[in-house]
C-alpha atoms as a PDB file:
ATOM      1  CA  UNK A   1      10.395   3.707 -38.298  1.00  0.00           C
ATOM      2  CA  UNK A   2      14.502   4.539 -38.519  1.00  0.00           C
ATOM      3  CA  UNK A   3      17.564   2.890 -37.431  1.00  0.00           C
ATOM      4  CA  UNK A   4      16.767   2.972 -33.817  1.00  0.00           C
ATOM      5  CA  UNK A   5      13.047   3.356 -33.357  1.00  0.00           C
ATOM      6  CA  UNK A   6      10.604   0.882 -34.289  1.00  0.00           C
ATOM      7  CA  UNK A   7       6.530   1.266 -33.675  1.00  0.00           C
ATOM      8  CA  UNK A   8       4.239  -1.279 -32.562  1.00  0.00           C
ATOM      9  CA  UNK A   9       4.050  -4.038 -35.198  1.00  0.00           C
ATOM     10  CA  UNK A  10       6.964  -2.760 -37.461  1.00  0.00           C
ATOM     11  CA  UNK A  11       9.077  -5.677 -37.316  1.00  0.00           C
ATOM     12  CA  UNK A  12       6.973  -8.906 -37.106  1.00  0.00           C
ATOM     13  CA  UNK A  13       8.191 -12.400 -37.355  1.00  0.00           C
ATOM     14  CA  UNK A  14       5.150 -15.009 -37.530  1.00  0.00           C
ATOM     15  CA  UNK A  15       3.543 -14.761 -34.010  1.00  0.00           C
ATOM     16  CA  UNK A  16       5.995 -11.988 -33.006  1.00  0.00           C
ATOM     17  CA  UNK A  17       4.506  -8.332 -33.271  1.00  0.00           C
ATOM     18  CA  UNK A  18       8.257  -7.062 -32.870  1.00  0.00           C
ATOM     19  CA  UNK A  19      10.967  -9.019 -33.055  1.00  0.00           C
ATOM     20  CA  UNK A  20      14.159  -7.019 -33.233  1.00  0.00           C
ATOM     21  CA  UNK A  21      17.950  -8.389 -32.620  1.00  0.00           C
ATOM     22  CA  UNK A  22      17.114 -11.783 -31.200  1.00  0.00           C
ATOM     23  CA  UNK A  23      17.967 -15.046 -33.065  1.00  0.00           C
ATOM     24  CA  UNK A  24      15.519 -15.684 -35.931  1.00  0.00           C
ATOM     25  CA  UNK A  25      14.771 -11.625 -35.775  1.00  0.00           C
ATOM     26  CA  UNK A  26      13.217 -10.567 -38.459  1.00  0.00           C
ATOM     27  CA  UNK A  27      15.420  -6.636 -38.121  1.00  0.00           C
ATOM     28  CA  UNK A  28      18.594  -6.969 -37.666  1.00  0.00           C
ATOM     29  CA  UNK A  29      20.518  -3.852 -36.933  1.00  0.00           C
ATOM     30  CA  UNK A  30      24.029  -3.194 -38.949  1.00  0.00           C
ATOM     31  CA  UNK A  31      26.349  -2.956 -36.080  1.00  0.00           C
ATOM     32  CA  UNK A  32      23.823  -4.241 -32.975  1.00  0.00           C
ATOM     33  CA  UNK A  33      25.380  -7.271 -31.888  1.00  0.00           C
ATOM     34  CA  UNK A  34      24.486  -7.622 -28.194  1.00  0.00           C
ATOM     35  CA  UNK A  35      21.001  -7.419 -27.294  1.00  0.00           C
ATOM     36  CA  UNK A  36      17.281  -8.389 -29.035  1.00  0.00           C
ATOM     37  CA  UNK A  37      13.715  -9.105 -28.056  1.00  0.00           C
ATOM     38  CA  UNK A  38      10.435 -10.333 -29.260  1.00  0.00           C
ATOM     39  CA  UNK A  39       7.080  -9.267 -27.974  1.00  0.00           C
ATOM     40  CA  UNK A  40       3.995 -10.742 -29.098  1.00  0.00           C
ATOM     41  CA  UNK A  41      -0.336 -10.201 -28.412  1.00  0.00           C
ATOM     42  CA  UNK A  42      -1.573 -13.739 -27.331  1.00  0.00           C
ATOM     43  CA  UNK A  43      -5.091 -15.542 -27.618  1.00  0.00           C
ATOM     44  CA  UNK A  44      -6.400 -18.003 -24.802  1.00  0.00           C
ATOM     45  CA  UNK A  45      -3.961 -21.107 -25.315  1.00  0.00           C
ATOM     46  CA  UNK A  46      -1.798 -19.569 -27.818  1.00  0.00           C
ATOM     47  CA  UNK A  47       2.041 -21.464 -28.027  1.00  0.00           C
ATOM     48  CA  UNK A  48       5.027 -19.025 -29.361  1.00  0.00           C
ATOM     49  CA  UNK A  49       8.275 -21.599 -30.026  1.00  0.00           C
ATOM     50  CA  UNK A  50      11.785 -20.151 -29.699  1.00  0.00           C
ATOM     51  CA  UNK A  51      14.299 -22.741 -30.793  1.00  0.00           C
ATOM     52  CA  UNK A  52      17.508 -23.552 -29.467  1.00  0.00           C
ATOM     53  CA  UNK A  53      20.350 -20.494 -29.843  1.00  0.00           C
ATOM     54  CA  UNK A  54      23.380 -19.796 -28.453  1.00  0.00           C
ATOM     55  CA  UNK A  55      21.390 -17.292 -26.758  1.00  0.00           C
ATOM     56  CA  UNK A  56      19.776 -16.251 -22.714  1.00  0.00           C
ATOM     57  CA  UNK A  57      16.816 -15.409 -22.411  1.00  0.00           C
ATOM     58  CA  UNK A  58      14.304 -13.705 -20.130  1.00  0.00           C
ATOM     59  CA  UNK A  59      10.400 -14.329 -20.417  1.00  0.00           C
ATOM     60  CA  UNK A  60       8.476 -11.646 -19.021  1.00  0.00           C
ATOM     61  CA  UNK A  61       4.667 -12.008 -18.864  1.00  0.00           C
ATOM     62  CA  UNK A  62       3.202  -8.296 -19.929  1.00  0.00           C
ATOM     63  CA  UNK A  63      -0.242  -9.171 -19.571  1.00  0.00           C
ATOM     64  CA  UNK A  64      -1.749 -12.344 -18.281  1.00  0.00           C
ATOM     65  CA  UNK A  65       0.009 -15.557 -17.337  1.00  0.00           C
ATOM     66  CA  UNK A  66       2.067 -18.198 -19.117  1.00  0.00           C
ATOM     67  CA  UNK A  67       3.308 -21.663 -18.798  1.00  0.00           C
ATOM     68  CA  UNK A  68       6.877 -21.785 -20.291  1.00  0.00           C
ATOM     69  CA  UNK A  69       8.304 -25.326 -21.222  1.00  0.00           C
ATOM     70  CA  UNK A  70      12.059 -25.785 -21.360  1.00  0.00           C
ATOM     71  CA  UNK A  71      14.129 -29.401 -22.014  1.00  0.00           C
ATOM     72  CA  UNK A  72      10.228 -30.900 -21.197  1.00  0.00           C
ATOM     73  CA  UNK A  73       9.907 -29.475 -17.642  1.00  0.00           C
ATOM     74  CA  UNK A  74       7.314 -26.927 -17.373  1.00  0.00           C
ATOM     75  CA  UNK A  75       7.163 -23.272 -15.431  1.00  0.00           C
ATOM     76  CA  UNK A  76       3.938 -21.647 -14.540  1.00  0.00           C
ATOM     77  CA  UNK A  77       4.350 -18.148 -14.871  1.00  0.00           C
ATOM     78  CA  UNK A  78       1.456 -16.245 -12.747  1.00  0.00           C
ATOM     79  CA  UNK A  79       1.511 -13.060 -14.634  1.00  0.00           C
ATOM     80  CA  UNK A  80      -0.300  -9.686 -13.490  1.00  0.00           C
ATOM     81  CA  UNK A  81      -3.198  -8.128 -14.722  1.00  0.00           C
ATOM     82  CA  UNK A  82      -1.176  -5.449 -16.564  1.00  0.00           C
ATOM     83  CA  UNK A  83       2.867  -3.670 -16.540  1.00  0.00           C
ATOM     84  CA  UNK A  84       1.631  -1.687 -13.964  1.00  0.00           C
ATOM     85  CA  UNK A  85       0.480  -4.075 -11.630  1.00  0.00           C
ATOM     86  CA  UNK A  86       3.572  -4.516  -9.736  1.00  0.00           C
ATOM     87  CA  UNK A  87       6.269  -7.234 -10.624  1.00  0.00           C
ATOM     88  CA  UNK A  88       5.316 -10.437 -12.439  1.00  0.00           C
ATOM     89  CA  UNK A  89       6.912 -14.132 -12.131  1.00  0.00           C
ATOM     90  CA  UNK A  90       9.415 -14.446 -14.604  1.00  0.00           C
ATOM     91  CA  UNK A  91      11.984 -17.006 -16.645  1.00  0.00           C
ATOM     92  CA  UNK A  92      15.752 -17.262 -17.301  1.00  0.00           C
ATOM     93  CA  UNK A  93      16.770 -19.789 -19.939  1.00  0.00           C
ATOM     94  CA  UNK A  94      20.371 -20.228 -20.706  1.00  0.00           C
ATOM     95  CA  UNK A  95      21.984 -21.046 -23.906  1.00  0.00           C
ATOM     96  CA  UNK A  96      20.852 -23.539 -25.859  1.00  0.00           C
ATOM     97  CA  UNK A  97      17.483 -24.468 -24.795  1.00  0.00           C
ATOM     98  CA  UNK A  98      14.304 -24.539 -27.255  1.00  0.00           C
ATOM     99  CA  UNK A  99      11.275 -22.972 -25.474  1.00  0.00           C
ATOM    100  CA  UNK A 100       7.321 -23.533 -25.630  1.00  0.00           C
ATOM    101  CA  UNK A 101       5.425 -20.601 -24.428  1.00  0.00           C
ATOM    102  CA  UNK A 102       1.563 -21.415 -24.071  1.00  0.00           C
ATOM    103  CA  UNK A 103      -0.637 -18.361 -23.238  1.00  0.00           C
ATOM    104  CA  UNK A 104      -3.279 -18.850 -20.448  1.00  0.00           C
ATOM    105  CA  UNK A 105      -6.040 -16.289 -21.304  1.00  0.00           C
ATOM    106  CA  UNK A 106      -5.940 -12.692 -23.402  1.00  0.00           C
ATOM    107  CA  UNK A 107      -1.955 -11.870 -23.129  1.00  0.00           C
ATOM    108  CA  UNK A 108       1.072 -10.133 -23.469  1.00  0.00           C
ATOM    109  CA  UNK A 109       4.669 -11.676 -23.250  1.00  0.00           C
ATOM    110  CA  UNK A 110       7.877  -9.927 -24.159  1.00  0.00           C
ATOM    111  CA  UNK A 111      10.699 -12.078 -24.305  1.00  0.00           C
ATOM    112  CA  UNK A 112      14.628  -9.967 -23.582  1.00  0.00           C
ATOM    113  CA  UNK A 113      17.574 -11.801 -25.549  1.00  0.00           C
ATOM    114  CA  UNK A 114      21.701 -12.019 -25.368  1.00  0.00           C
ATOM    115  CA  UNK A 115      23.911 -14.066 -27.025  1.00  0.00           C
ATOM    116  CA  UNK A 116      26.139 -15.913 -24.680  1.00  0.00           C
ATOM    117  CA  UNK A 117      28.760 -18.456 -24.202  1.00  0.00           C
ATOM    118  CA  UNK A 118      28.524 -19.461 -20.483  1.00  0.00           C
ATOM    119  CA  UNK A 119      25.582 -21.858 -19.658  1.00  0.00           C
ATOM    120  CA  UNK A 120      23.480 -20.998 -16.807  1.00  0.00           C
ATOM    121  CA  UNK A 121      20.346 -23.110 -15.557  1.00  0.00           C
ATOM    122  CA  UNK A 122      17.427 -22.197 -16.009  1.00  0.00           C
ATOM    123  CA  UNK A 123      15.673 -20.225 -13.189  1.00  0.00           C
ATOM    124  CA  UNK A 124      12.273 -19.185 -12.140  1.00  0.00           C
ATOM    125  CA  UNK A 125      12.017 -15.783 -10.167  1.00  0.00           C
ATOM    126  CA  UNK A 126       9.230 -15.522  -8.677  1.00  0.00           C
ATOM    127  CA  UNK A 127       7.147 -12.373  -7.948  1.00  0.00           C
ATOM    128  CA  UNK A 128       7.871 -11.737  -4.458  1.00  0.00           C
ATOM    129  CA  UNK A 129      11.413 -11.948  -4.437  1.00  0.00           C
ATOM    130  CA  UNK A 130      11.707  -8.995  -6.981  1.00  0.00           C
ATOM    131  CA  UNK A 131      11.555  -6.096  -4.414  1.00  0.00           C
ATOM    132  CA  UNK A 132       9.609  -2.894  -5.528  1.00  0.00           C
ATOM    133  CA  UNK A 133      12.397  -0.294  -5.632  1.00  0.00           C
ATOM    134  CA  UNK A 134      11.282   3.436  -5.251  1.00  0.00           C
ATOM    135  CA  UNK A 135      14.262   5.690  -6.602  1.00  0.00           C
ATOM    136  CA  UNK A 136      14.063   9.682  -6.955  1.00  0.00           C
ATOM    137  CA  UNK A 137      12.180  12.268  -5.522  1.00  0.00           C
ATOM    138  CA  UNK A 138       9.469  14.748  -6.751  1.00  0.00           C
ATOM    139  CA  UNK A 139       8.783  14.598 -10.631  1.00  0.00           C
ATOM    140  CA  UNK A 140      11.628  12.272 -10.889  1.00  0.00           C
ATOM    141  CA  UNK A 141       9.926   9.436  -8.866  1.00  0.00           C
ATOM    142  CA  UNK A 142       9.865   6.480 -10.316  1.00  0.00           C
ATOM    143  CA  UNK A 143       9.245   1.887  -9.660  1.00  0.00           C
ATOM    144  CA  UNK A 144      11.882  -0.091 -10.526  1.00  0.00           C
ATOM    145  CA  UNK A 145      11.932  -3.796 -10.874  1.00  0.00           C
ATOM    146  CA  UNK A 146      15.406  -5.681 -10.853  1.00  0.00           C
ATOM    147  CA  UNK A 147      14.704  -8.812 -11.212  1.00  0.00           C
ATOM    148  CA  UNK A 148      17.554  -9.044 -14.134  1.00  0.00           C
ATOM    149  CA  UNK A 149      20.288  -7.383 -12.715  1.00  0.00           C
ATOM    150  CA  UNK A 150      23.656  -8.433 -11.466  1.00  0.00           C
ATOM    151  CA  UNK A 151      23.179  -9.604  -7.983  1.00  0.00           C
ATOM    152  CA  UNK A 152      19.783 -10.442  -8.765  1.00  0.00           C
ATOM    153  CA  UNK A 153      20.094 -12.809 -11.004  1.00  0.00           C
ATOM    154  CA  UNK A 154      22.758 -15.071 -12.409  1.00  0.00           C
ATOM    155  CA  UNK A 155      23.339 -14.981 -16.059  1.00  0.00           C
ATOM    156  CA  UNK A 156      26.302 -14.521 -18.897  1.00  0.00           C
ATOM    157  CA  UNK A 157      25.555 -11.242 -20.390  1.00  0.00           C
ATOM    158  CA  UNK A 158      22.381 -10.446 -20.225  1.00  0.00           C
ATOM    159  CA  UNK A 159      20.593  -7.519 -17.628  1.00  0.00           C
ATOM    160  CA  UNK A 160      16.758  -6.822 -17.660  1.00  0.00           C
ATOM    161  CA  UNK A 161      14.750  -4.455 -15.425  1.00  0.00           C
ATOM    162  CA  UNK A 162      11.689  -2.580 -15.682  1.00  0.00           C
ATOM    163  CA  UNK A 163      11.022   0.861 -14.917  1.00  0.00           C
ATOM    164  CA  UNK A 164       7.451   2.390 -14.180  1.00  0.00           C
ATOM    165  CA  UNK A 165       6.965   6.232 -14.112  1.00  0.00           C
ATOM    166  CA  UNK A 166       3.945   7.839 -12.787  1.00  0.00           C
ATOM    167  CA  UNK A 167       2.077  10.194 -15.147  1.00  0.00           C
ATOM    168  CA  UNK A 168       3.623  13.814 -15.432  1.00  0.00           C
ATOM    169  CA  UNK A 169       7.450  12.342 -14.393  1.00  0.00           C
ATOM    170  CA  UNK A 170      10.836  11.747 -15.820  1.00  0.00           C
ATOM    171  CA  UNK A 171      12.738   9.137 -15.591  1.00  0.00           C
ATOM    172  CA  UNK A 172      15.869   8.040 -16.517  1.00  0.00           C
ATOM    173  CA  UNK A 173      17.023  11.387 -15.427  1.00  0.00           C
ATOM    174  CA  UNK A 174      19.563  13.128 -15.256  1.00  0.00           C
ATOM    175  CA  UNK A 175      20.705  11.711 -18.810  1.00  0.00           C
ATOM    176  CA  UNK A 176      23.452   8.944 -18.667  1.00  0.00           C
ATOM    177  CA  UNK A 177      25.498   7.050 -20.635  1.00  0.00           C
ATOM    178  CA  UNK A 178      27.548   3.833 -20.739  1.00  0.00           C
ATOM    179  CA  UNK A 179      29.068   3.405 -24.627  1.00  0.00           C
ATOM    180  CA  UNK A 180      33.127   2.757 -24.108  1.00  0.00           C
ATOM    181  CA  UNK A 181      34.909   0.922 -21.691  1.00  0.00           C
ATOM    182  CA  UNK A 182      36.685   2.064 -18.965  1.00  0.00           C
ATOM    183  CA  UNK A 183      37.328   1.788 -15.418  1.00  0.00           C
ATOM    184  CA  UNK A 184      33.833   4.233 -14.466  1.00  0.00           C
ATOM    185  CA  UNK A 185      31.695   2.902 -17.244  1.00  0.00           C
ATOM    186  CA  UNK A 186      31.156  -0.484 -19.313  1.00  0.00           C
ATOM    187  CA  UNK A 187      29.807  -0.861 -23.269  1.00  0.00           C
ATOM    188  CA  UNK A 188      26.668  -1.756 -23.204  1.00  0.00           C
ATOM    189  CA  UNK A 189      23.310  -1.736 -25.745  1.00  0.00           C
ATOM    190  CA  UNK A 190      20.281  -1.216 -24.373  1.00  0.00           C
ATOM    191  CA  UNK A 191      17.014  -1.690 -26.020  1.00  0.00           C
ATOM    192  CA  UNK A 192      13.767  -0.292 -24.296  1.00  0.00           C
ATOM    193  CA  UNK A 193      10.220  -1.157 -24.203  1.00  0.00           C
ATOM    194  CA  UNK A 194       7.258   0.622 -23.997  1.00  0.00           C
ATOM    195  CA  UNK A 195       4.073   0.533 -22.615  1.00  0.00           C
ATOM    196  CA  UNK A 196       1.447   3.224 -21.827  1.00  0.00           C
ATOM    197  CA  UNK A 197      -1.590   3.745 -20.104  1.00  0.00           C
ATOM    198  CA  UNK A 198      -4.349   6.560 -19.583  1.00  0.00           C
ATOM    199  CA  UNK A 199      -5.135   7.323 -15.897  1.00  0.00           C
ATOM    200  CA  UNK A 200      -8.978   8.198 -17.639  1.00  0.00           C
ATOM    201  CA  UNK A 201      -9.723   5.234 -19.471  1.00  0.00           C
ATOM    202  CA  UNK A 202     -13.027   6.023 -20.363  1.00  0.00           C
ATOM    203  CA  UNK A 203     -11.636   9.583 -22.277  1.00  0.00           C
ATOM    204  CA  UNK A 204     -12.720   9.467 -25.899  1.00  0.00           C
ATOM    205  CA  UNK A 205     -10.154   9.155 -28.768  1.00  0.00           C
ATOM    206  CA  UNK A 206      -7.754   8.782 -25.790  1.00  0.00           C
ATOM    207  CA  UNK A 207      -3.924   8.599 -27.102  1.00  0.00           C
ATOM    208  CA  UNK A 208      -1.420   7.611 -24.919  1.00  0.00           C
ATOM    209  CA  UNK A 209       2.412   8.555 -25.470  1.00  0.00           C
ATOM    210  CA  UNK A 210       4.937   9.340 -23.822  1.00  0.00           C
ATOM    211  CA  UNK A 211       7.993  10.650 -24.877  1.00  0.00           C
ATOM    212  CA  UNK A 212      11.822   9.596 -24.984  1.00  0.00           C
ATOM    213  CA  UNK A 213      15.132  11.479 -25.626  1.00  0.00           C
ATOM    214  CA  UNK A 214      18.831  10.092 -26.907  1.00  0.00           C
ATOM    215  CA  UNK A 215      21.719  12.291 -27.851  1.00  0.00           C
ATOM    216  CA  UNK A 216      24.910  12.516 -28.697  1.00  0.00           C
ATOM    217  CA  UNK A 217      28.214  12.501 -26.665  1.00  0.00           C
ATOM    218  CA  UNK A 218      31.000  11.974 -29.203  1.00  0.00           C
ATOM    219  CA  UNK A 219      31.338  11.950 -33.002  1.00  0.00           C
ATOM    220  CA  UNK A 220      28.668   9.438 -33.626  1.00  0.00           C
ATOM    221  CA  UNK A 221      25.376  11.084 -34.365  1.00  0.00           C
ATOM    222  CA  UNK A 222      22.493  10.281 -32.677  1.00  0.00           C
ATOM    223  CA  UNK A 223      19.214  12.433 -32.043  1.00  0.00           C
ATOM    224  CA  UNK A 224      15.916  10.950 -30.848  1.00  0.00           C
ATOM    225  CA  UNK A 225      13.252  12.764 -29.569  1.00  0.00           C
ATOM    226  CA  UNK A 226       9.987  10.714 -30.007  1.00  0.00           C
ATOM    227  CA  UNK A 227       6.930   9.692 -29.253  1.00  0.00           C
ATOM    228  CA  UNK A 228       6.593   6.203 -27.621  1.00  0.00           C
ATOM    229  CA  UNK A 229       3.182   4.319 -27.057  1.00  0.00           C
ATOM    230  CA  UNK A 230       2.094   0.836 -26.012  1.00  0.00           C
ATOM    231  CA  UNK A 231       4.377  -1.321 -27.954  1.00  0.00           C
ATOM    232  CA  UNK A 232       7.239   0.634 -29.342  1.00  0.00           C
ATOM    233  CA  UNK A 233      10.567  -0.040 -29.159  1.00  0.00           C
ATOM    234  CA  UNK A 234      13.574   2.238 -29.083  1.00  0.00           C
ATOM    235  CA  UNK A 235      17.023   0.914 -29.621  1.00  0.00           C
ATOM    236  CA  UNK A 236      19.964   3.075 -27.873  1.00  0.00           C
ATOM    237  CA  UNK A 237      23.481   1.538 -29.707  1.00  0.00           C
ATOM    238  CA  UNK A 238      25.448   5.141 -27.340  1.00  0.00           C
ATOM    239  CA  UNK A 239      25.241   8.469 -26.525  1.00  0.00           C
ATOM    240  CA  UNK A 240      23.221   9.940 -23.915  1.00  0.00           C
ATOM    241  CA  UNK A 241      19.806   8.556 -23.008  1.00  0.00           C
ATOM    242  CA  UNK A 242      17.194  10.250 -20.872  1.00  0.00           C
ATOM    243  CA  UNK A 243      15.024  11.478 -19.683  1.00  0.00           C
ATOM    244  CA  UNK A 244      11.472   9.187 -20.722  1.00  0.00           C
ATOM    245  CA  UNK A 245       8.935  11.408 -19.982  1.00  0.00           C
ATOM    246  CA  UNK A 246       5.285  10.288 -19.127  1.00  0.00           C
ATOM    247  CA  UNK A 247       2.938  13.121 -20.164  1.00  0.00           C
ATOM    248  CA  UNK A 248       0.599  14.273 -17.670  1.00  0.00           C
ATOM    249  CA  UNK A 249      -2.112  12.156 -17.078  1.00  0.00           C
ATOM    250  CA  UNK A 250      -0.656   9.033 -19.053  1.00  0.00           C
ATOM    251  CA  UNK A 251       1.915   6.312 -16.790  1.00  0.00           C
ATOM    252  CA  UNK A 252       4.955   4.992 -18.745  1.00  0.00           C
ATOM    253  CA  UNK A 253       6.228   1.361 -18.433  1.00  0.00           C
ATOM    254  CA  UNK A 254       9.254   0.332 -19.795  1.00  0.00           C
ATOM    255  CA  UNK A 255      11.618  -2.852 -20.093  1.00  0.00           C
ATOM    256  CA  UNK A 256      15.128  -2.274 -20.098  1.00  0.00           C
ATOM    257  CA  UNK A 257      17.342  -5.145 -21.944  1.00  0.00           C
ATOM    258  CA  UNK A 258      21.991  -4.371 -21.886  1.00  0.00           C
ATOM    259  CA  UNK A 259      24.536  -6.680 -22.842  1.00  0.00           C
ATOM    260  CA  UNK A 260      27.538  -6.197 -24.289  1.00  0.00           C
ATOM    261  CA  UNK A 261      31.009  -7.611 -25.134  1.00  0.00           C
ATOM    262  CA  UNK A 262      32.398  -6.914 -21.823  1.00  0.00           C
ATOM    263  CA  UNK A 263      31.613  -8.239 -17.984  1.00  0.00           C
ATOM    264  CA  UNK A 264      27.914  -8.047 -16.873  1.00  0.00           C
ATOM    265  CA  UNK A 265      28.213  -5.204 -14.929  1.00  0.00           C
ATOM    266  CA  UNK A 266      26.185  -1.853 -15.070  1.00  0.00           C
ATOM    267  CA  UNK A 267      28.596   1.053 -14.666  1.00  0.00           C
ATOM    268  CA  UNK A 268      27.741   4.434 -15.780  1.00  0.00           C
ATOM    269  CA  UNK A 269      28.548   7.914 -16.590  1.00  0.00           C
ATOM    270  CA  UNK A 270      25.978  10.670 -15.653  1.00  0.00           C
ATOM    271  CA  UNK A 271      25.727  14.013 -17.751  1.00  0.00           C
ATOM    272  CA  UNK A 272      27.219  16.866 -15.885  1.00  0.00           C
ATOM    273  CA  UNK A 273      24.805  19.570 -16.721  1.00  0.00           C
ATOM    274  CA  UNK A 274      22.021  18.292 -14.934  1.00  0.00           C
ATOM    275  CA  UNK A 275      23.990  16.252 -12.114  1.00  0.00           C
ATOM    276  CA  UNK A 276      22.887  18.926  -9.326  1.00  0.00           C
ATOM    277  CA  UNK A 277      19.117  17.909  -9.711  1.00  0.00           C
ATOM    278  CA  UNK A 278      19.185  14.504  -7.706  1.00  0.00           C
ATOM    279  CA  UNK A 279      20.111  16.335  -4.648  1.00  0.00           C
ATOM    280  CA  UNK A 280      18.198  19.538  -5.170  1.00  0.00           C
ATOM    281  CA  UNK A 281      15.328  17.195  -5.010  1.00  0.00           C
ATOM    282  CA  UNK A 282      16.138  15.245  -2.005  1.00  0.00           C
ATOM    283  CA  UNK A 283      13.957  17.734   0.775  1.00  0.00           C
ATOM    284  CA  UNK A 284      10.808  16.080  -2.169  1.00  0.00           C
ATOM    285  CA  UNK A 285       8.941  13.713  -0.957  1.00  0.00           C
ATOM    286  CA  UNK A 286       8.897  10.095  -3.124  1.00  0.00           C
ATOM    287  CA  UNK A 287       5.772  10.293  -5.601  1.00  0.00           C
ATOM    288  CA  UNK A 288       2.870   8.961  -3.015  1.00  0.00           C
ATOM    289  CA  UNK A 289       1.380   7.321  -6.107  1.00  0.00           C
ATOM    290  CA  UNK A 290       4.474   5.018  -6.050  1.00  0.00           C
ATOM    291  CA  UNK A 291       4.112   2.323  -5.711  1.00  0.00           C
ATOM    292  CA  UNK A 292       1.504   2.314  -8.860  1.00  0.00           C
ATOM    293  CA  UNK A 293      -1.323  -0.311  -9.266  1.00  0.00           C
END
């Protein structure tokens, strides 16, 4: 564990396997102000509480599904079998509402966190209106669900998607950054969420990882080059972040969470090095494993 990585189970709060950033959090970061989330492992009628906070939030069913109670009105979230199995129902909750989450069966829940000022209501999205976006082309194919993002959703600071990488691609490539504001690119933190899975399930003393890269871009040091498995959490404060690698023969899931101090918007800068790649690719056809089940 370091500043800005955190394995599986490395920051528990009661039910909470990792619970980094939000309110109640057991880690909180010197400096990270904008962003948090809790994941937990759930039994067959488990509740998780969240109390009230001047905090939106996103519940996003992993693994199974959920019933979510907010202000005594109750959301059935249907869930998927798994983060690969294409996008799940899930549930904005705006500031200041305490939360009941009761697990239907053998589960998985993350819950994405921002602290916030303007109150928003509280809004179920619903599977099928979260399109399956294919972006890329060749080794850089890659699913994206948007179910969090401006136009997509309304909310105060918060932005959530989830990005699924078939095995031997890169994603969030070419590297980019968005750590000052300015009239091409906004301040955001960004937190992301792994999950990985073996396309040979049955493989003995099976391990798998993934990998994911941050870098510098200015006088604040930052170098990560890690290993990331099912349940490991990376926290990106600036600099440069890409690609996420999935190893060859091993699919990468992760959940994106950005806020920051400035409007909810996601603007950009992409590295220049790299920059030619996108449209060197473009004769590639899109991944035909995409979209994954």
């Amino acid at each position: 564990m370091t500043e800005w990585f955190y394995p599986r189970k490395s920051a528990p709060e009661g039910d909470w396997e990792l619970s980094v950033g939000a309110a109640g959090s057991s880690v909180q970061v010197d400096g990270w102000q904008h962003t948090g989330i809790k994941v937990a492992a759930t039994a067959p009628g488990q509740t998780l509480g969240l109390p009230a906070a001047a905090e939106e939030r996103f519940i996003v069913p992993l693994t199974s599904a959920f019933d979510v109670a907010v202000d005594g009105v109750k959301h059935h979230l249907r869930g998927r079998a798994n983060p690969f199995a294409g996008p799940t129902d899930v549930l904005y909750i705006g500031i200041g509402k305490a939360v009941v989450i009761t697990s239907a069966g053998v589960g998985r829940v993350a819950v994405a966190t921002a602290p916030a000022t303007v109150a928003y209501p509280t809004t179920l999205i619903r599977a099928e209106d979260t399109a399956v976006e294919l972006r890329g082309n060749g080794a850089t194919s890659r699913e994206v669900h948007n179910f969090g993002m401006v136009g997509k959703s309304q909310a105060d600071k918060i932005m959530v998607c989830e990005v699924i990488t078939p095995a031997g691609n890169w994603s969030s490539y070419p590297p980019h950054k968005h750590d000052r504001l300015s009239d091409q690119e906004n301040l955001l933190e960004e937190i992301y969420y792994y999950e990985v899975r073996s396309r040979n399930p049955s493989a003995k003393d099976d391990d798998p990882m993934g990998f994911q890269r941050v870098s510098s871009t200015d006088e604040r040091p930052i170098d990560i080059a890690t290993e990331v498995r099912s349940g490991d959490l990376v926290l990106v404060p600036y600099g440069w972040h890409g690609p996420s690698m999935a190893m060859p023969g091993y699919d990468l899931y992760y959940l994106n969470v950005m806020a920051g101090p400035g409007e909810r918007a996601w603007k950009v800068t992409v590295a220049a090095g790299p920059s030619w790649v996108p449209e060197s690719l473009k004769s590639e056809p899109i991944d035909p494993r995409l979209p994954l089940k």
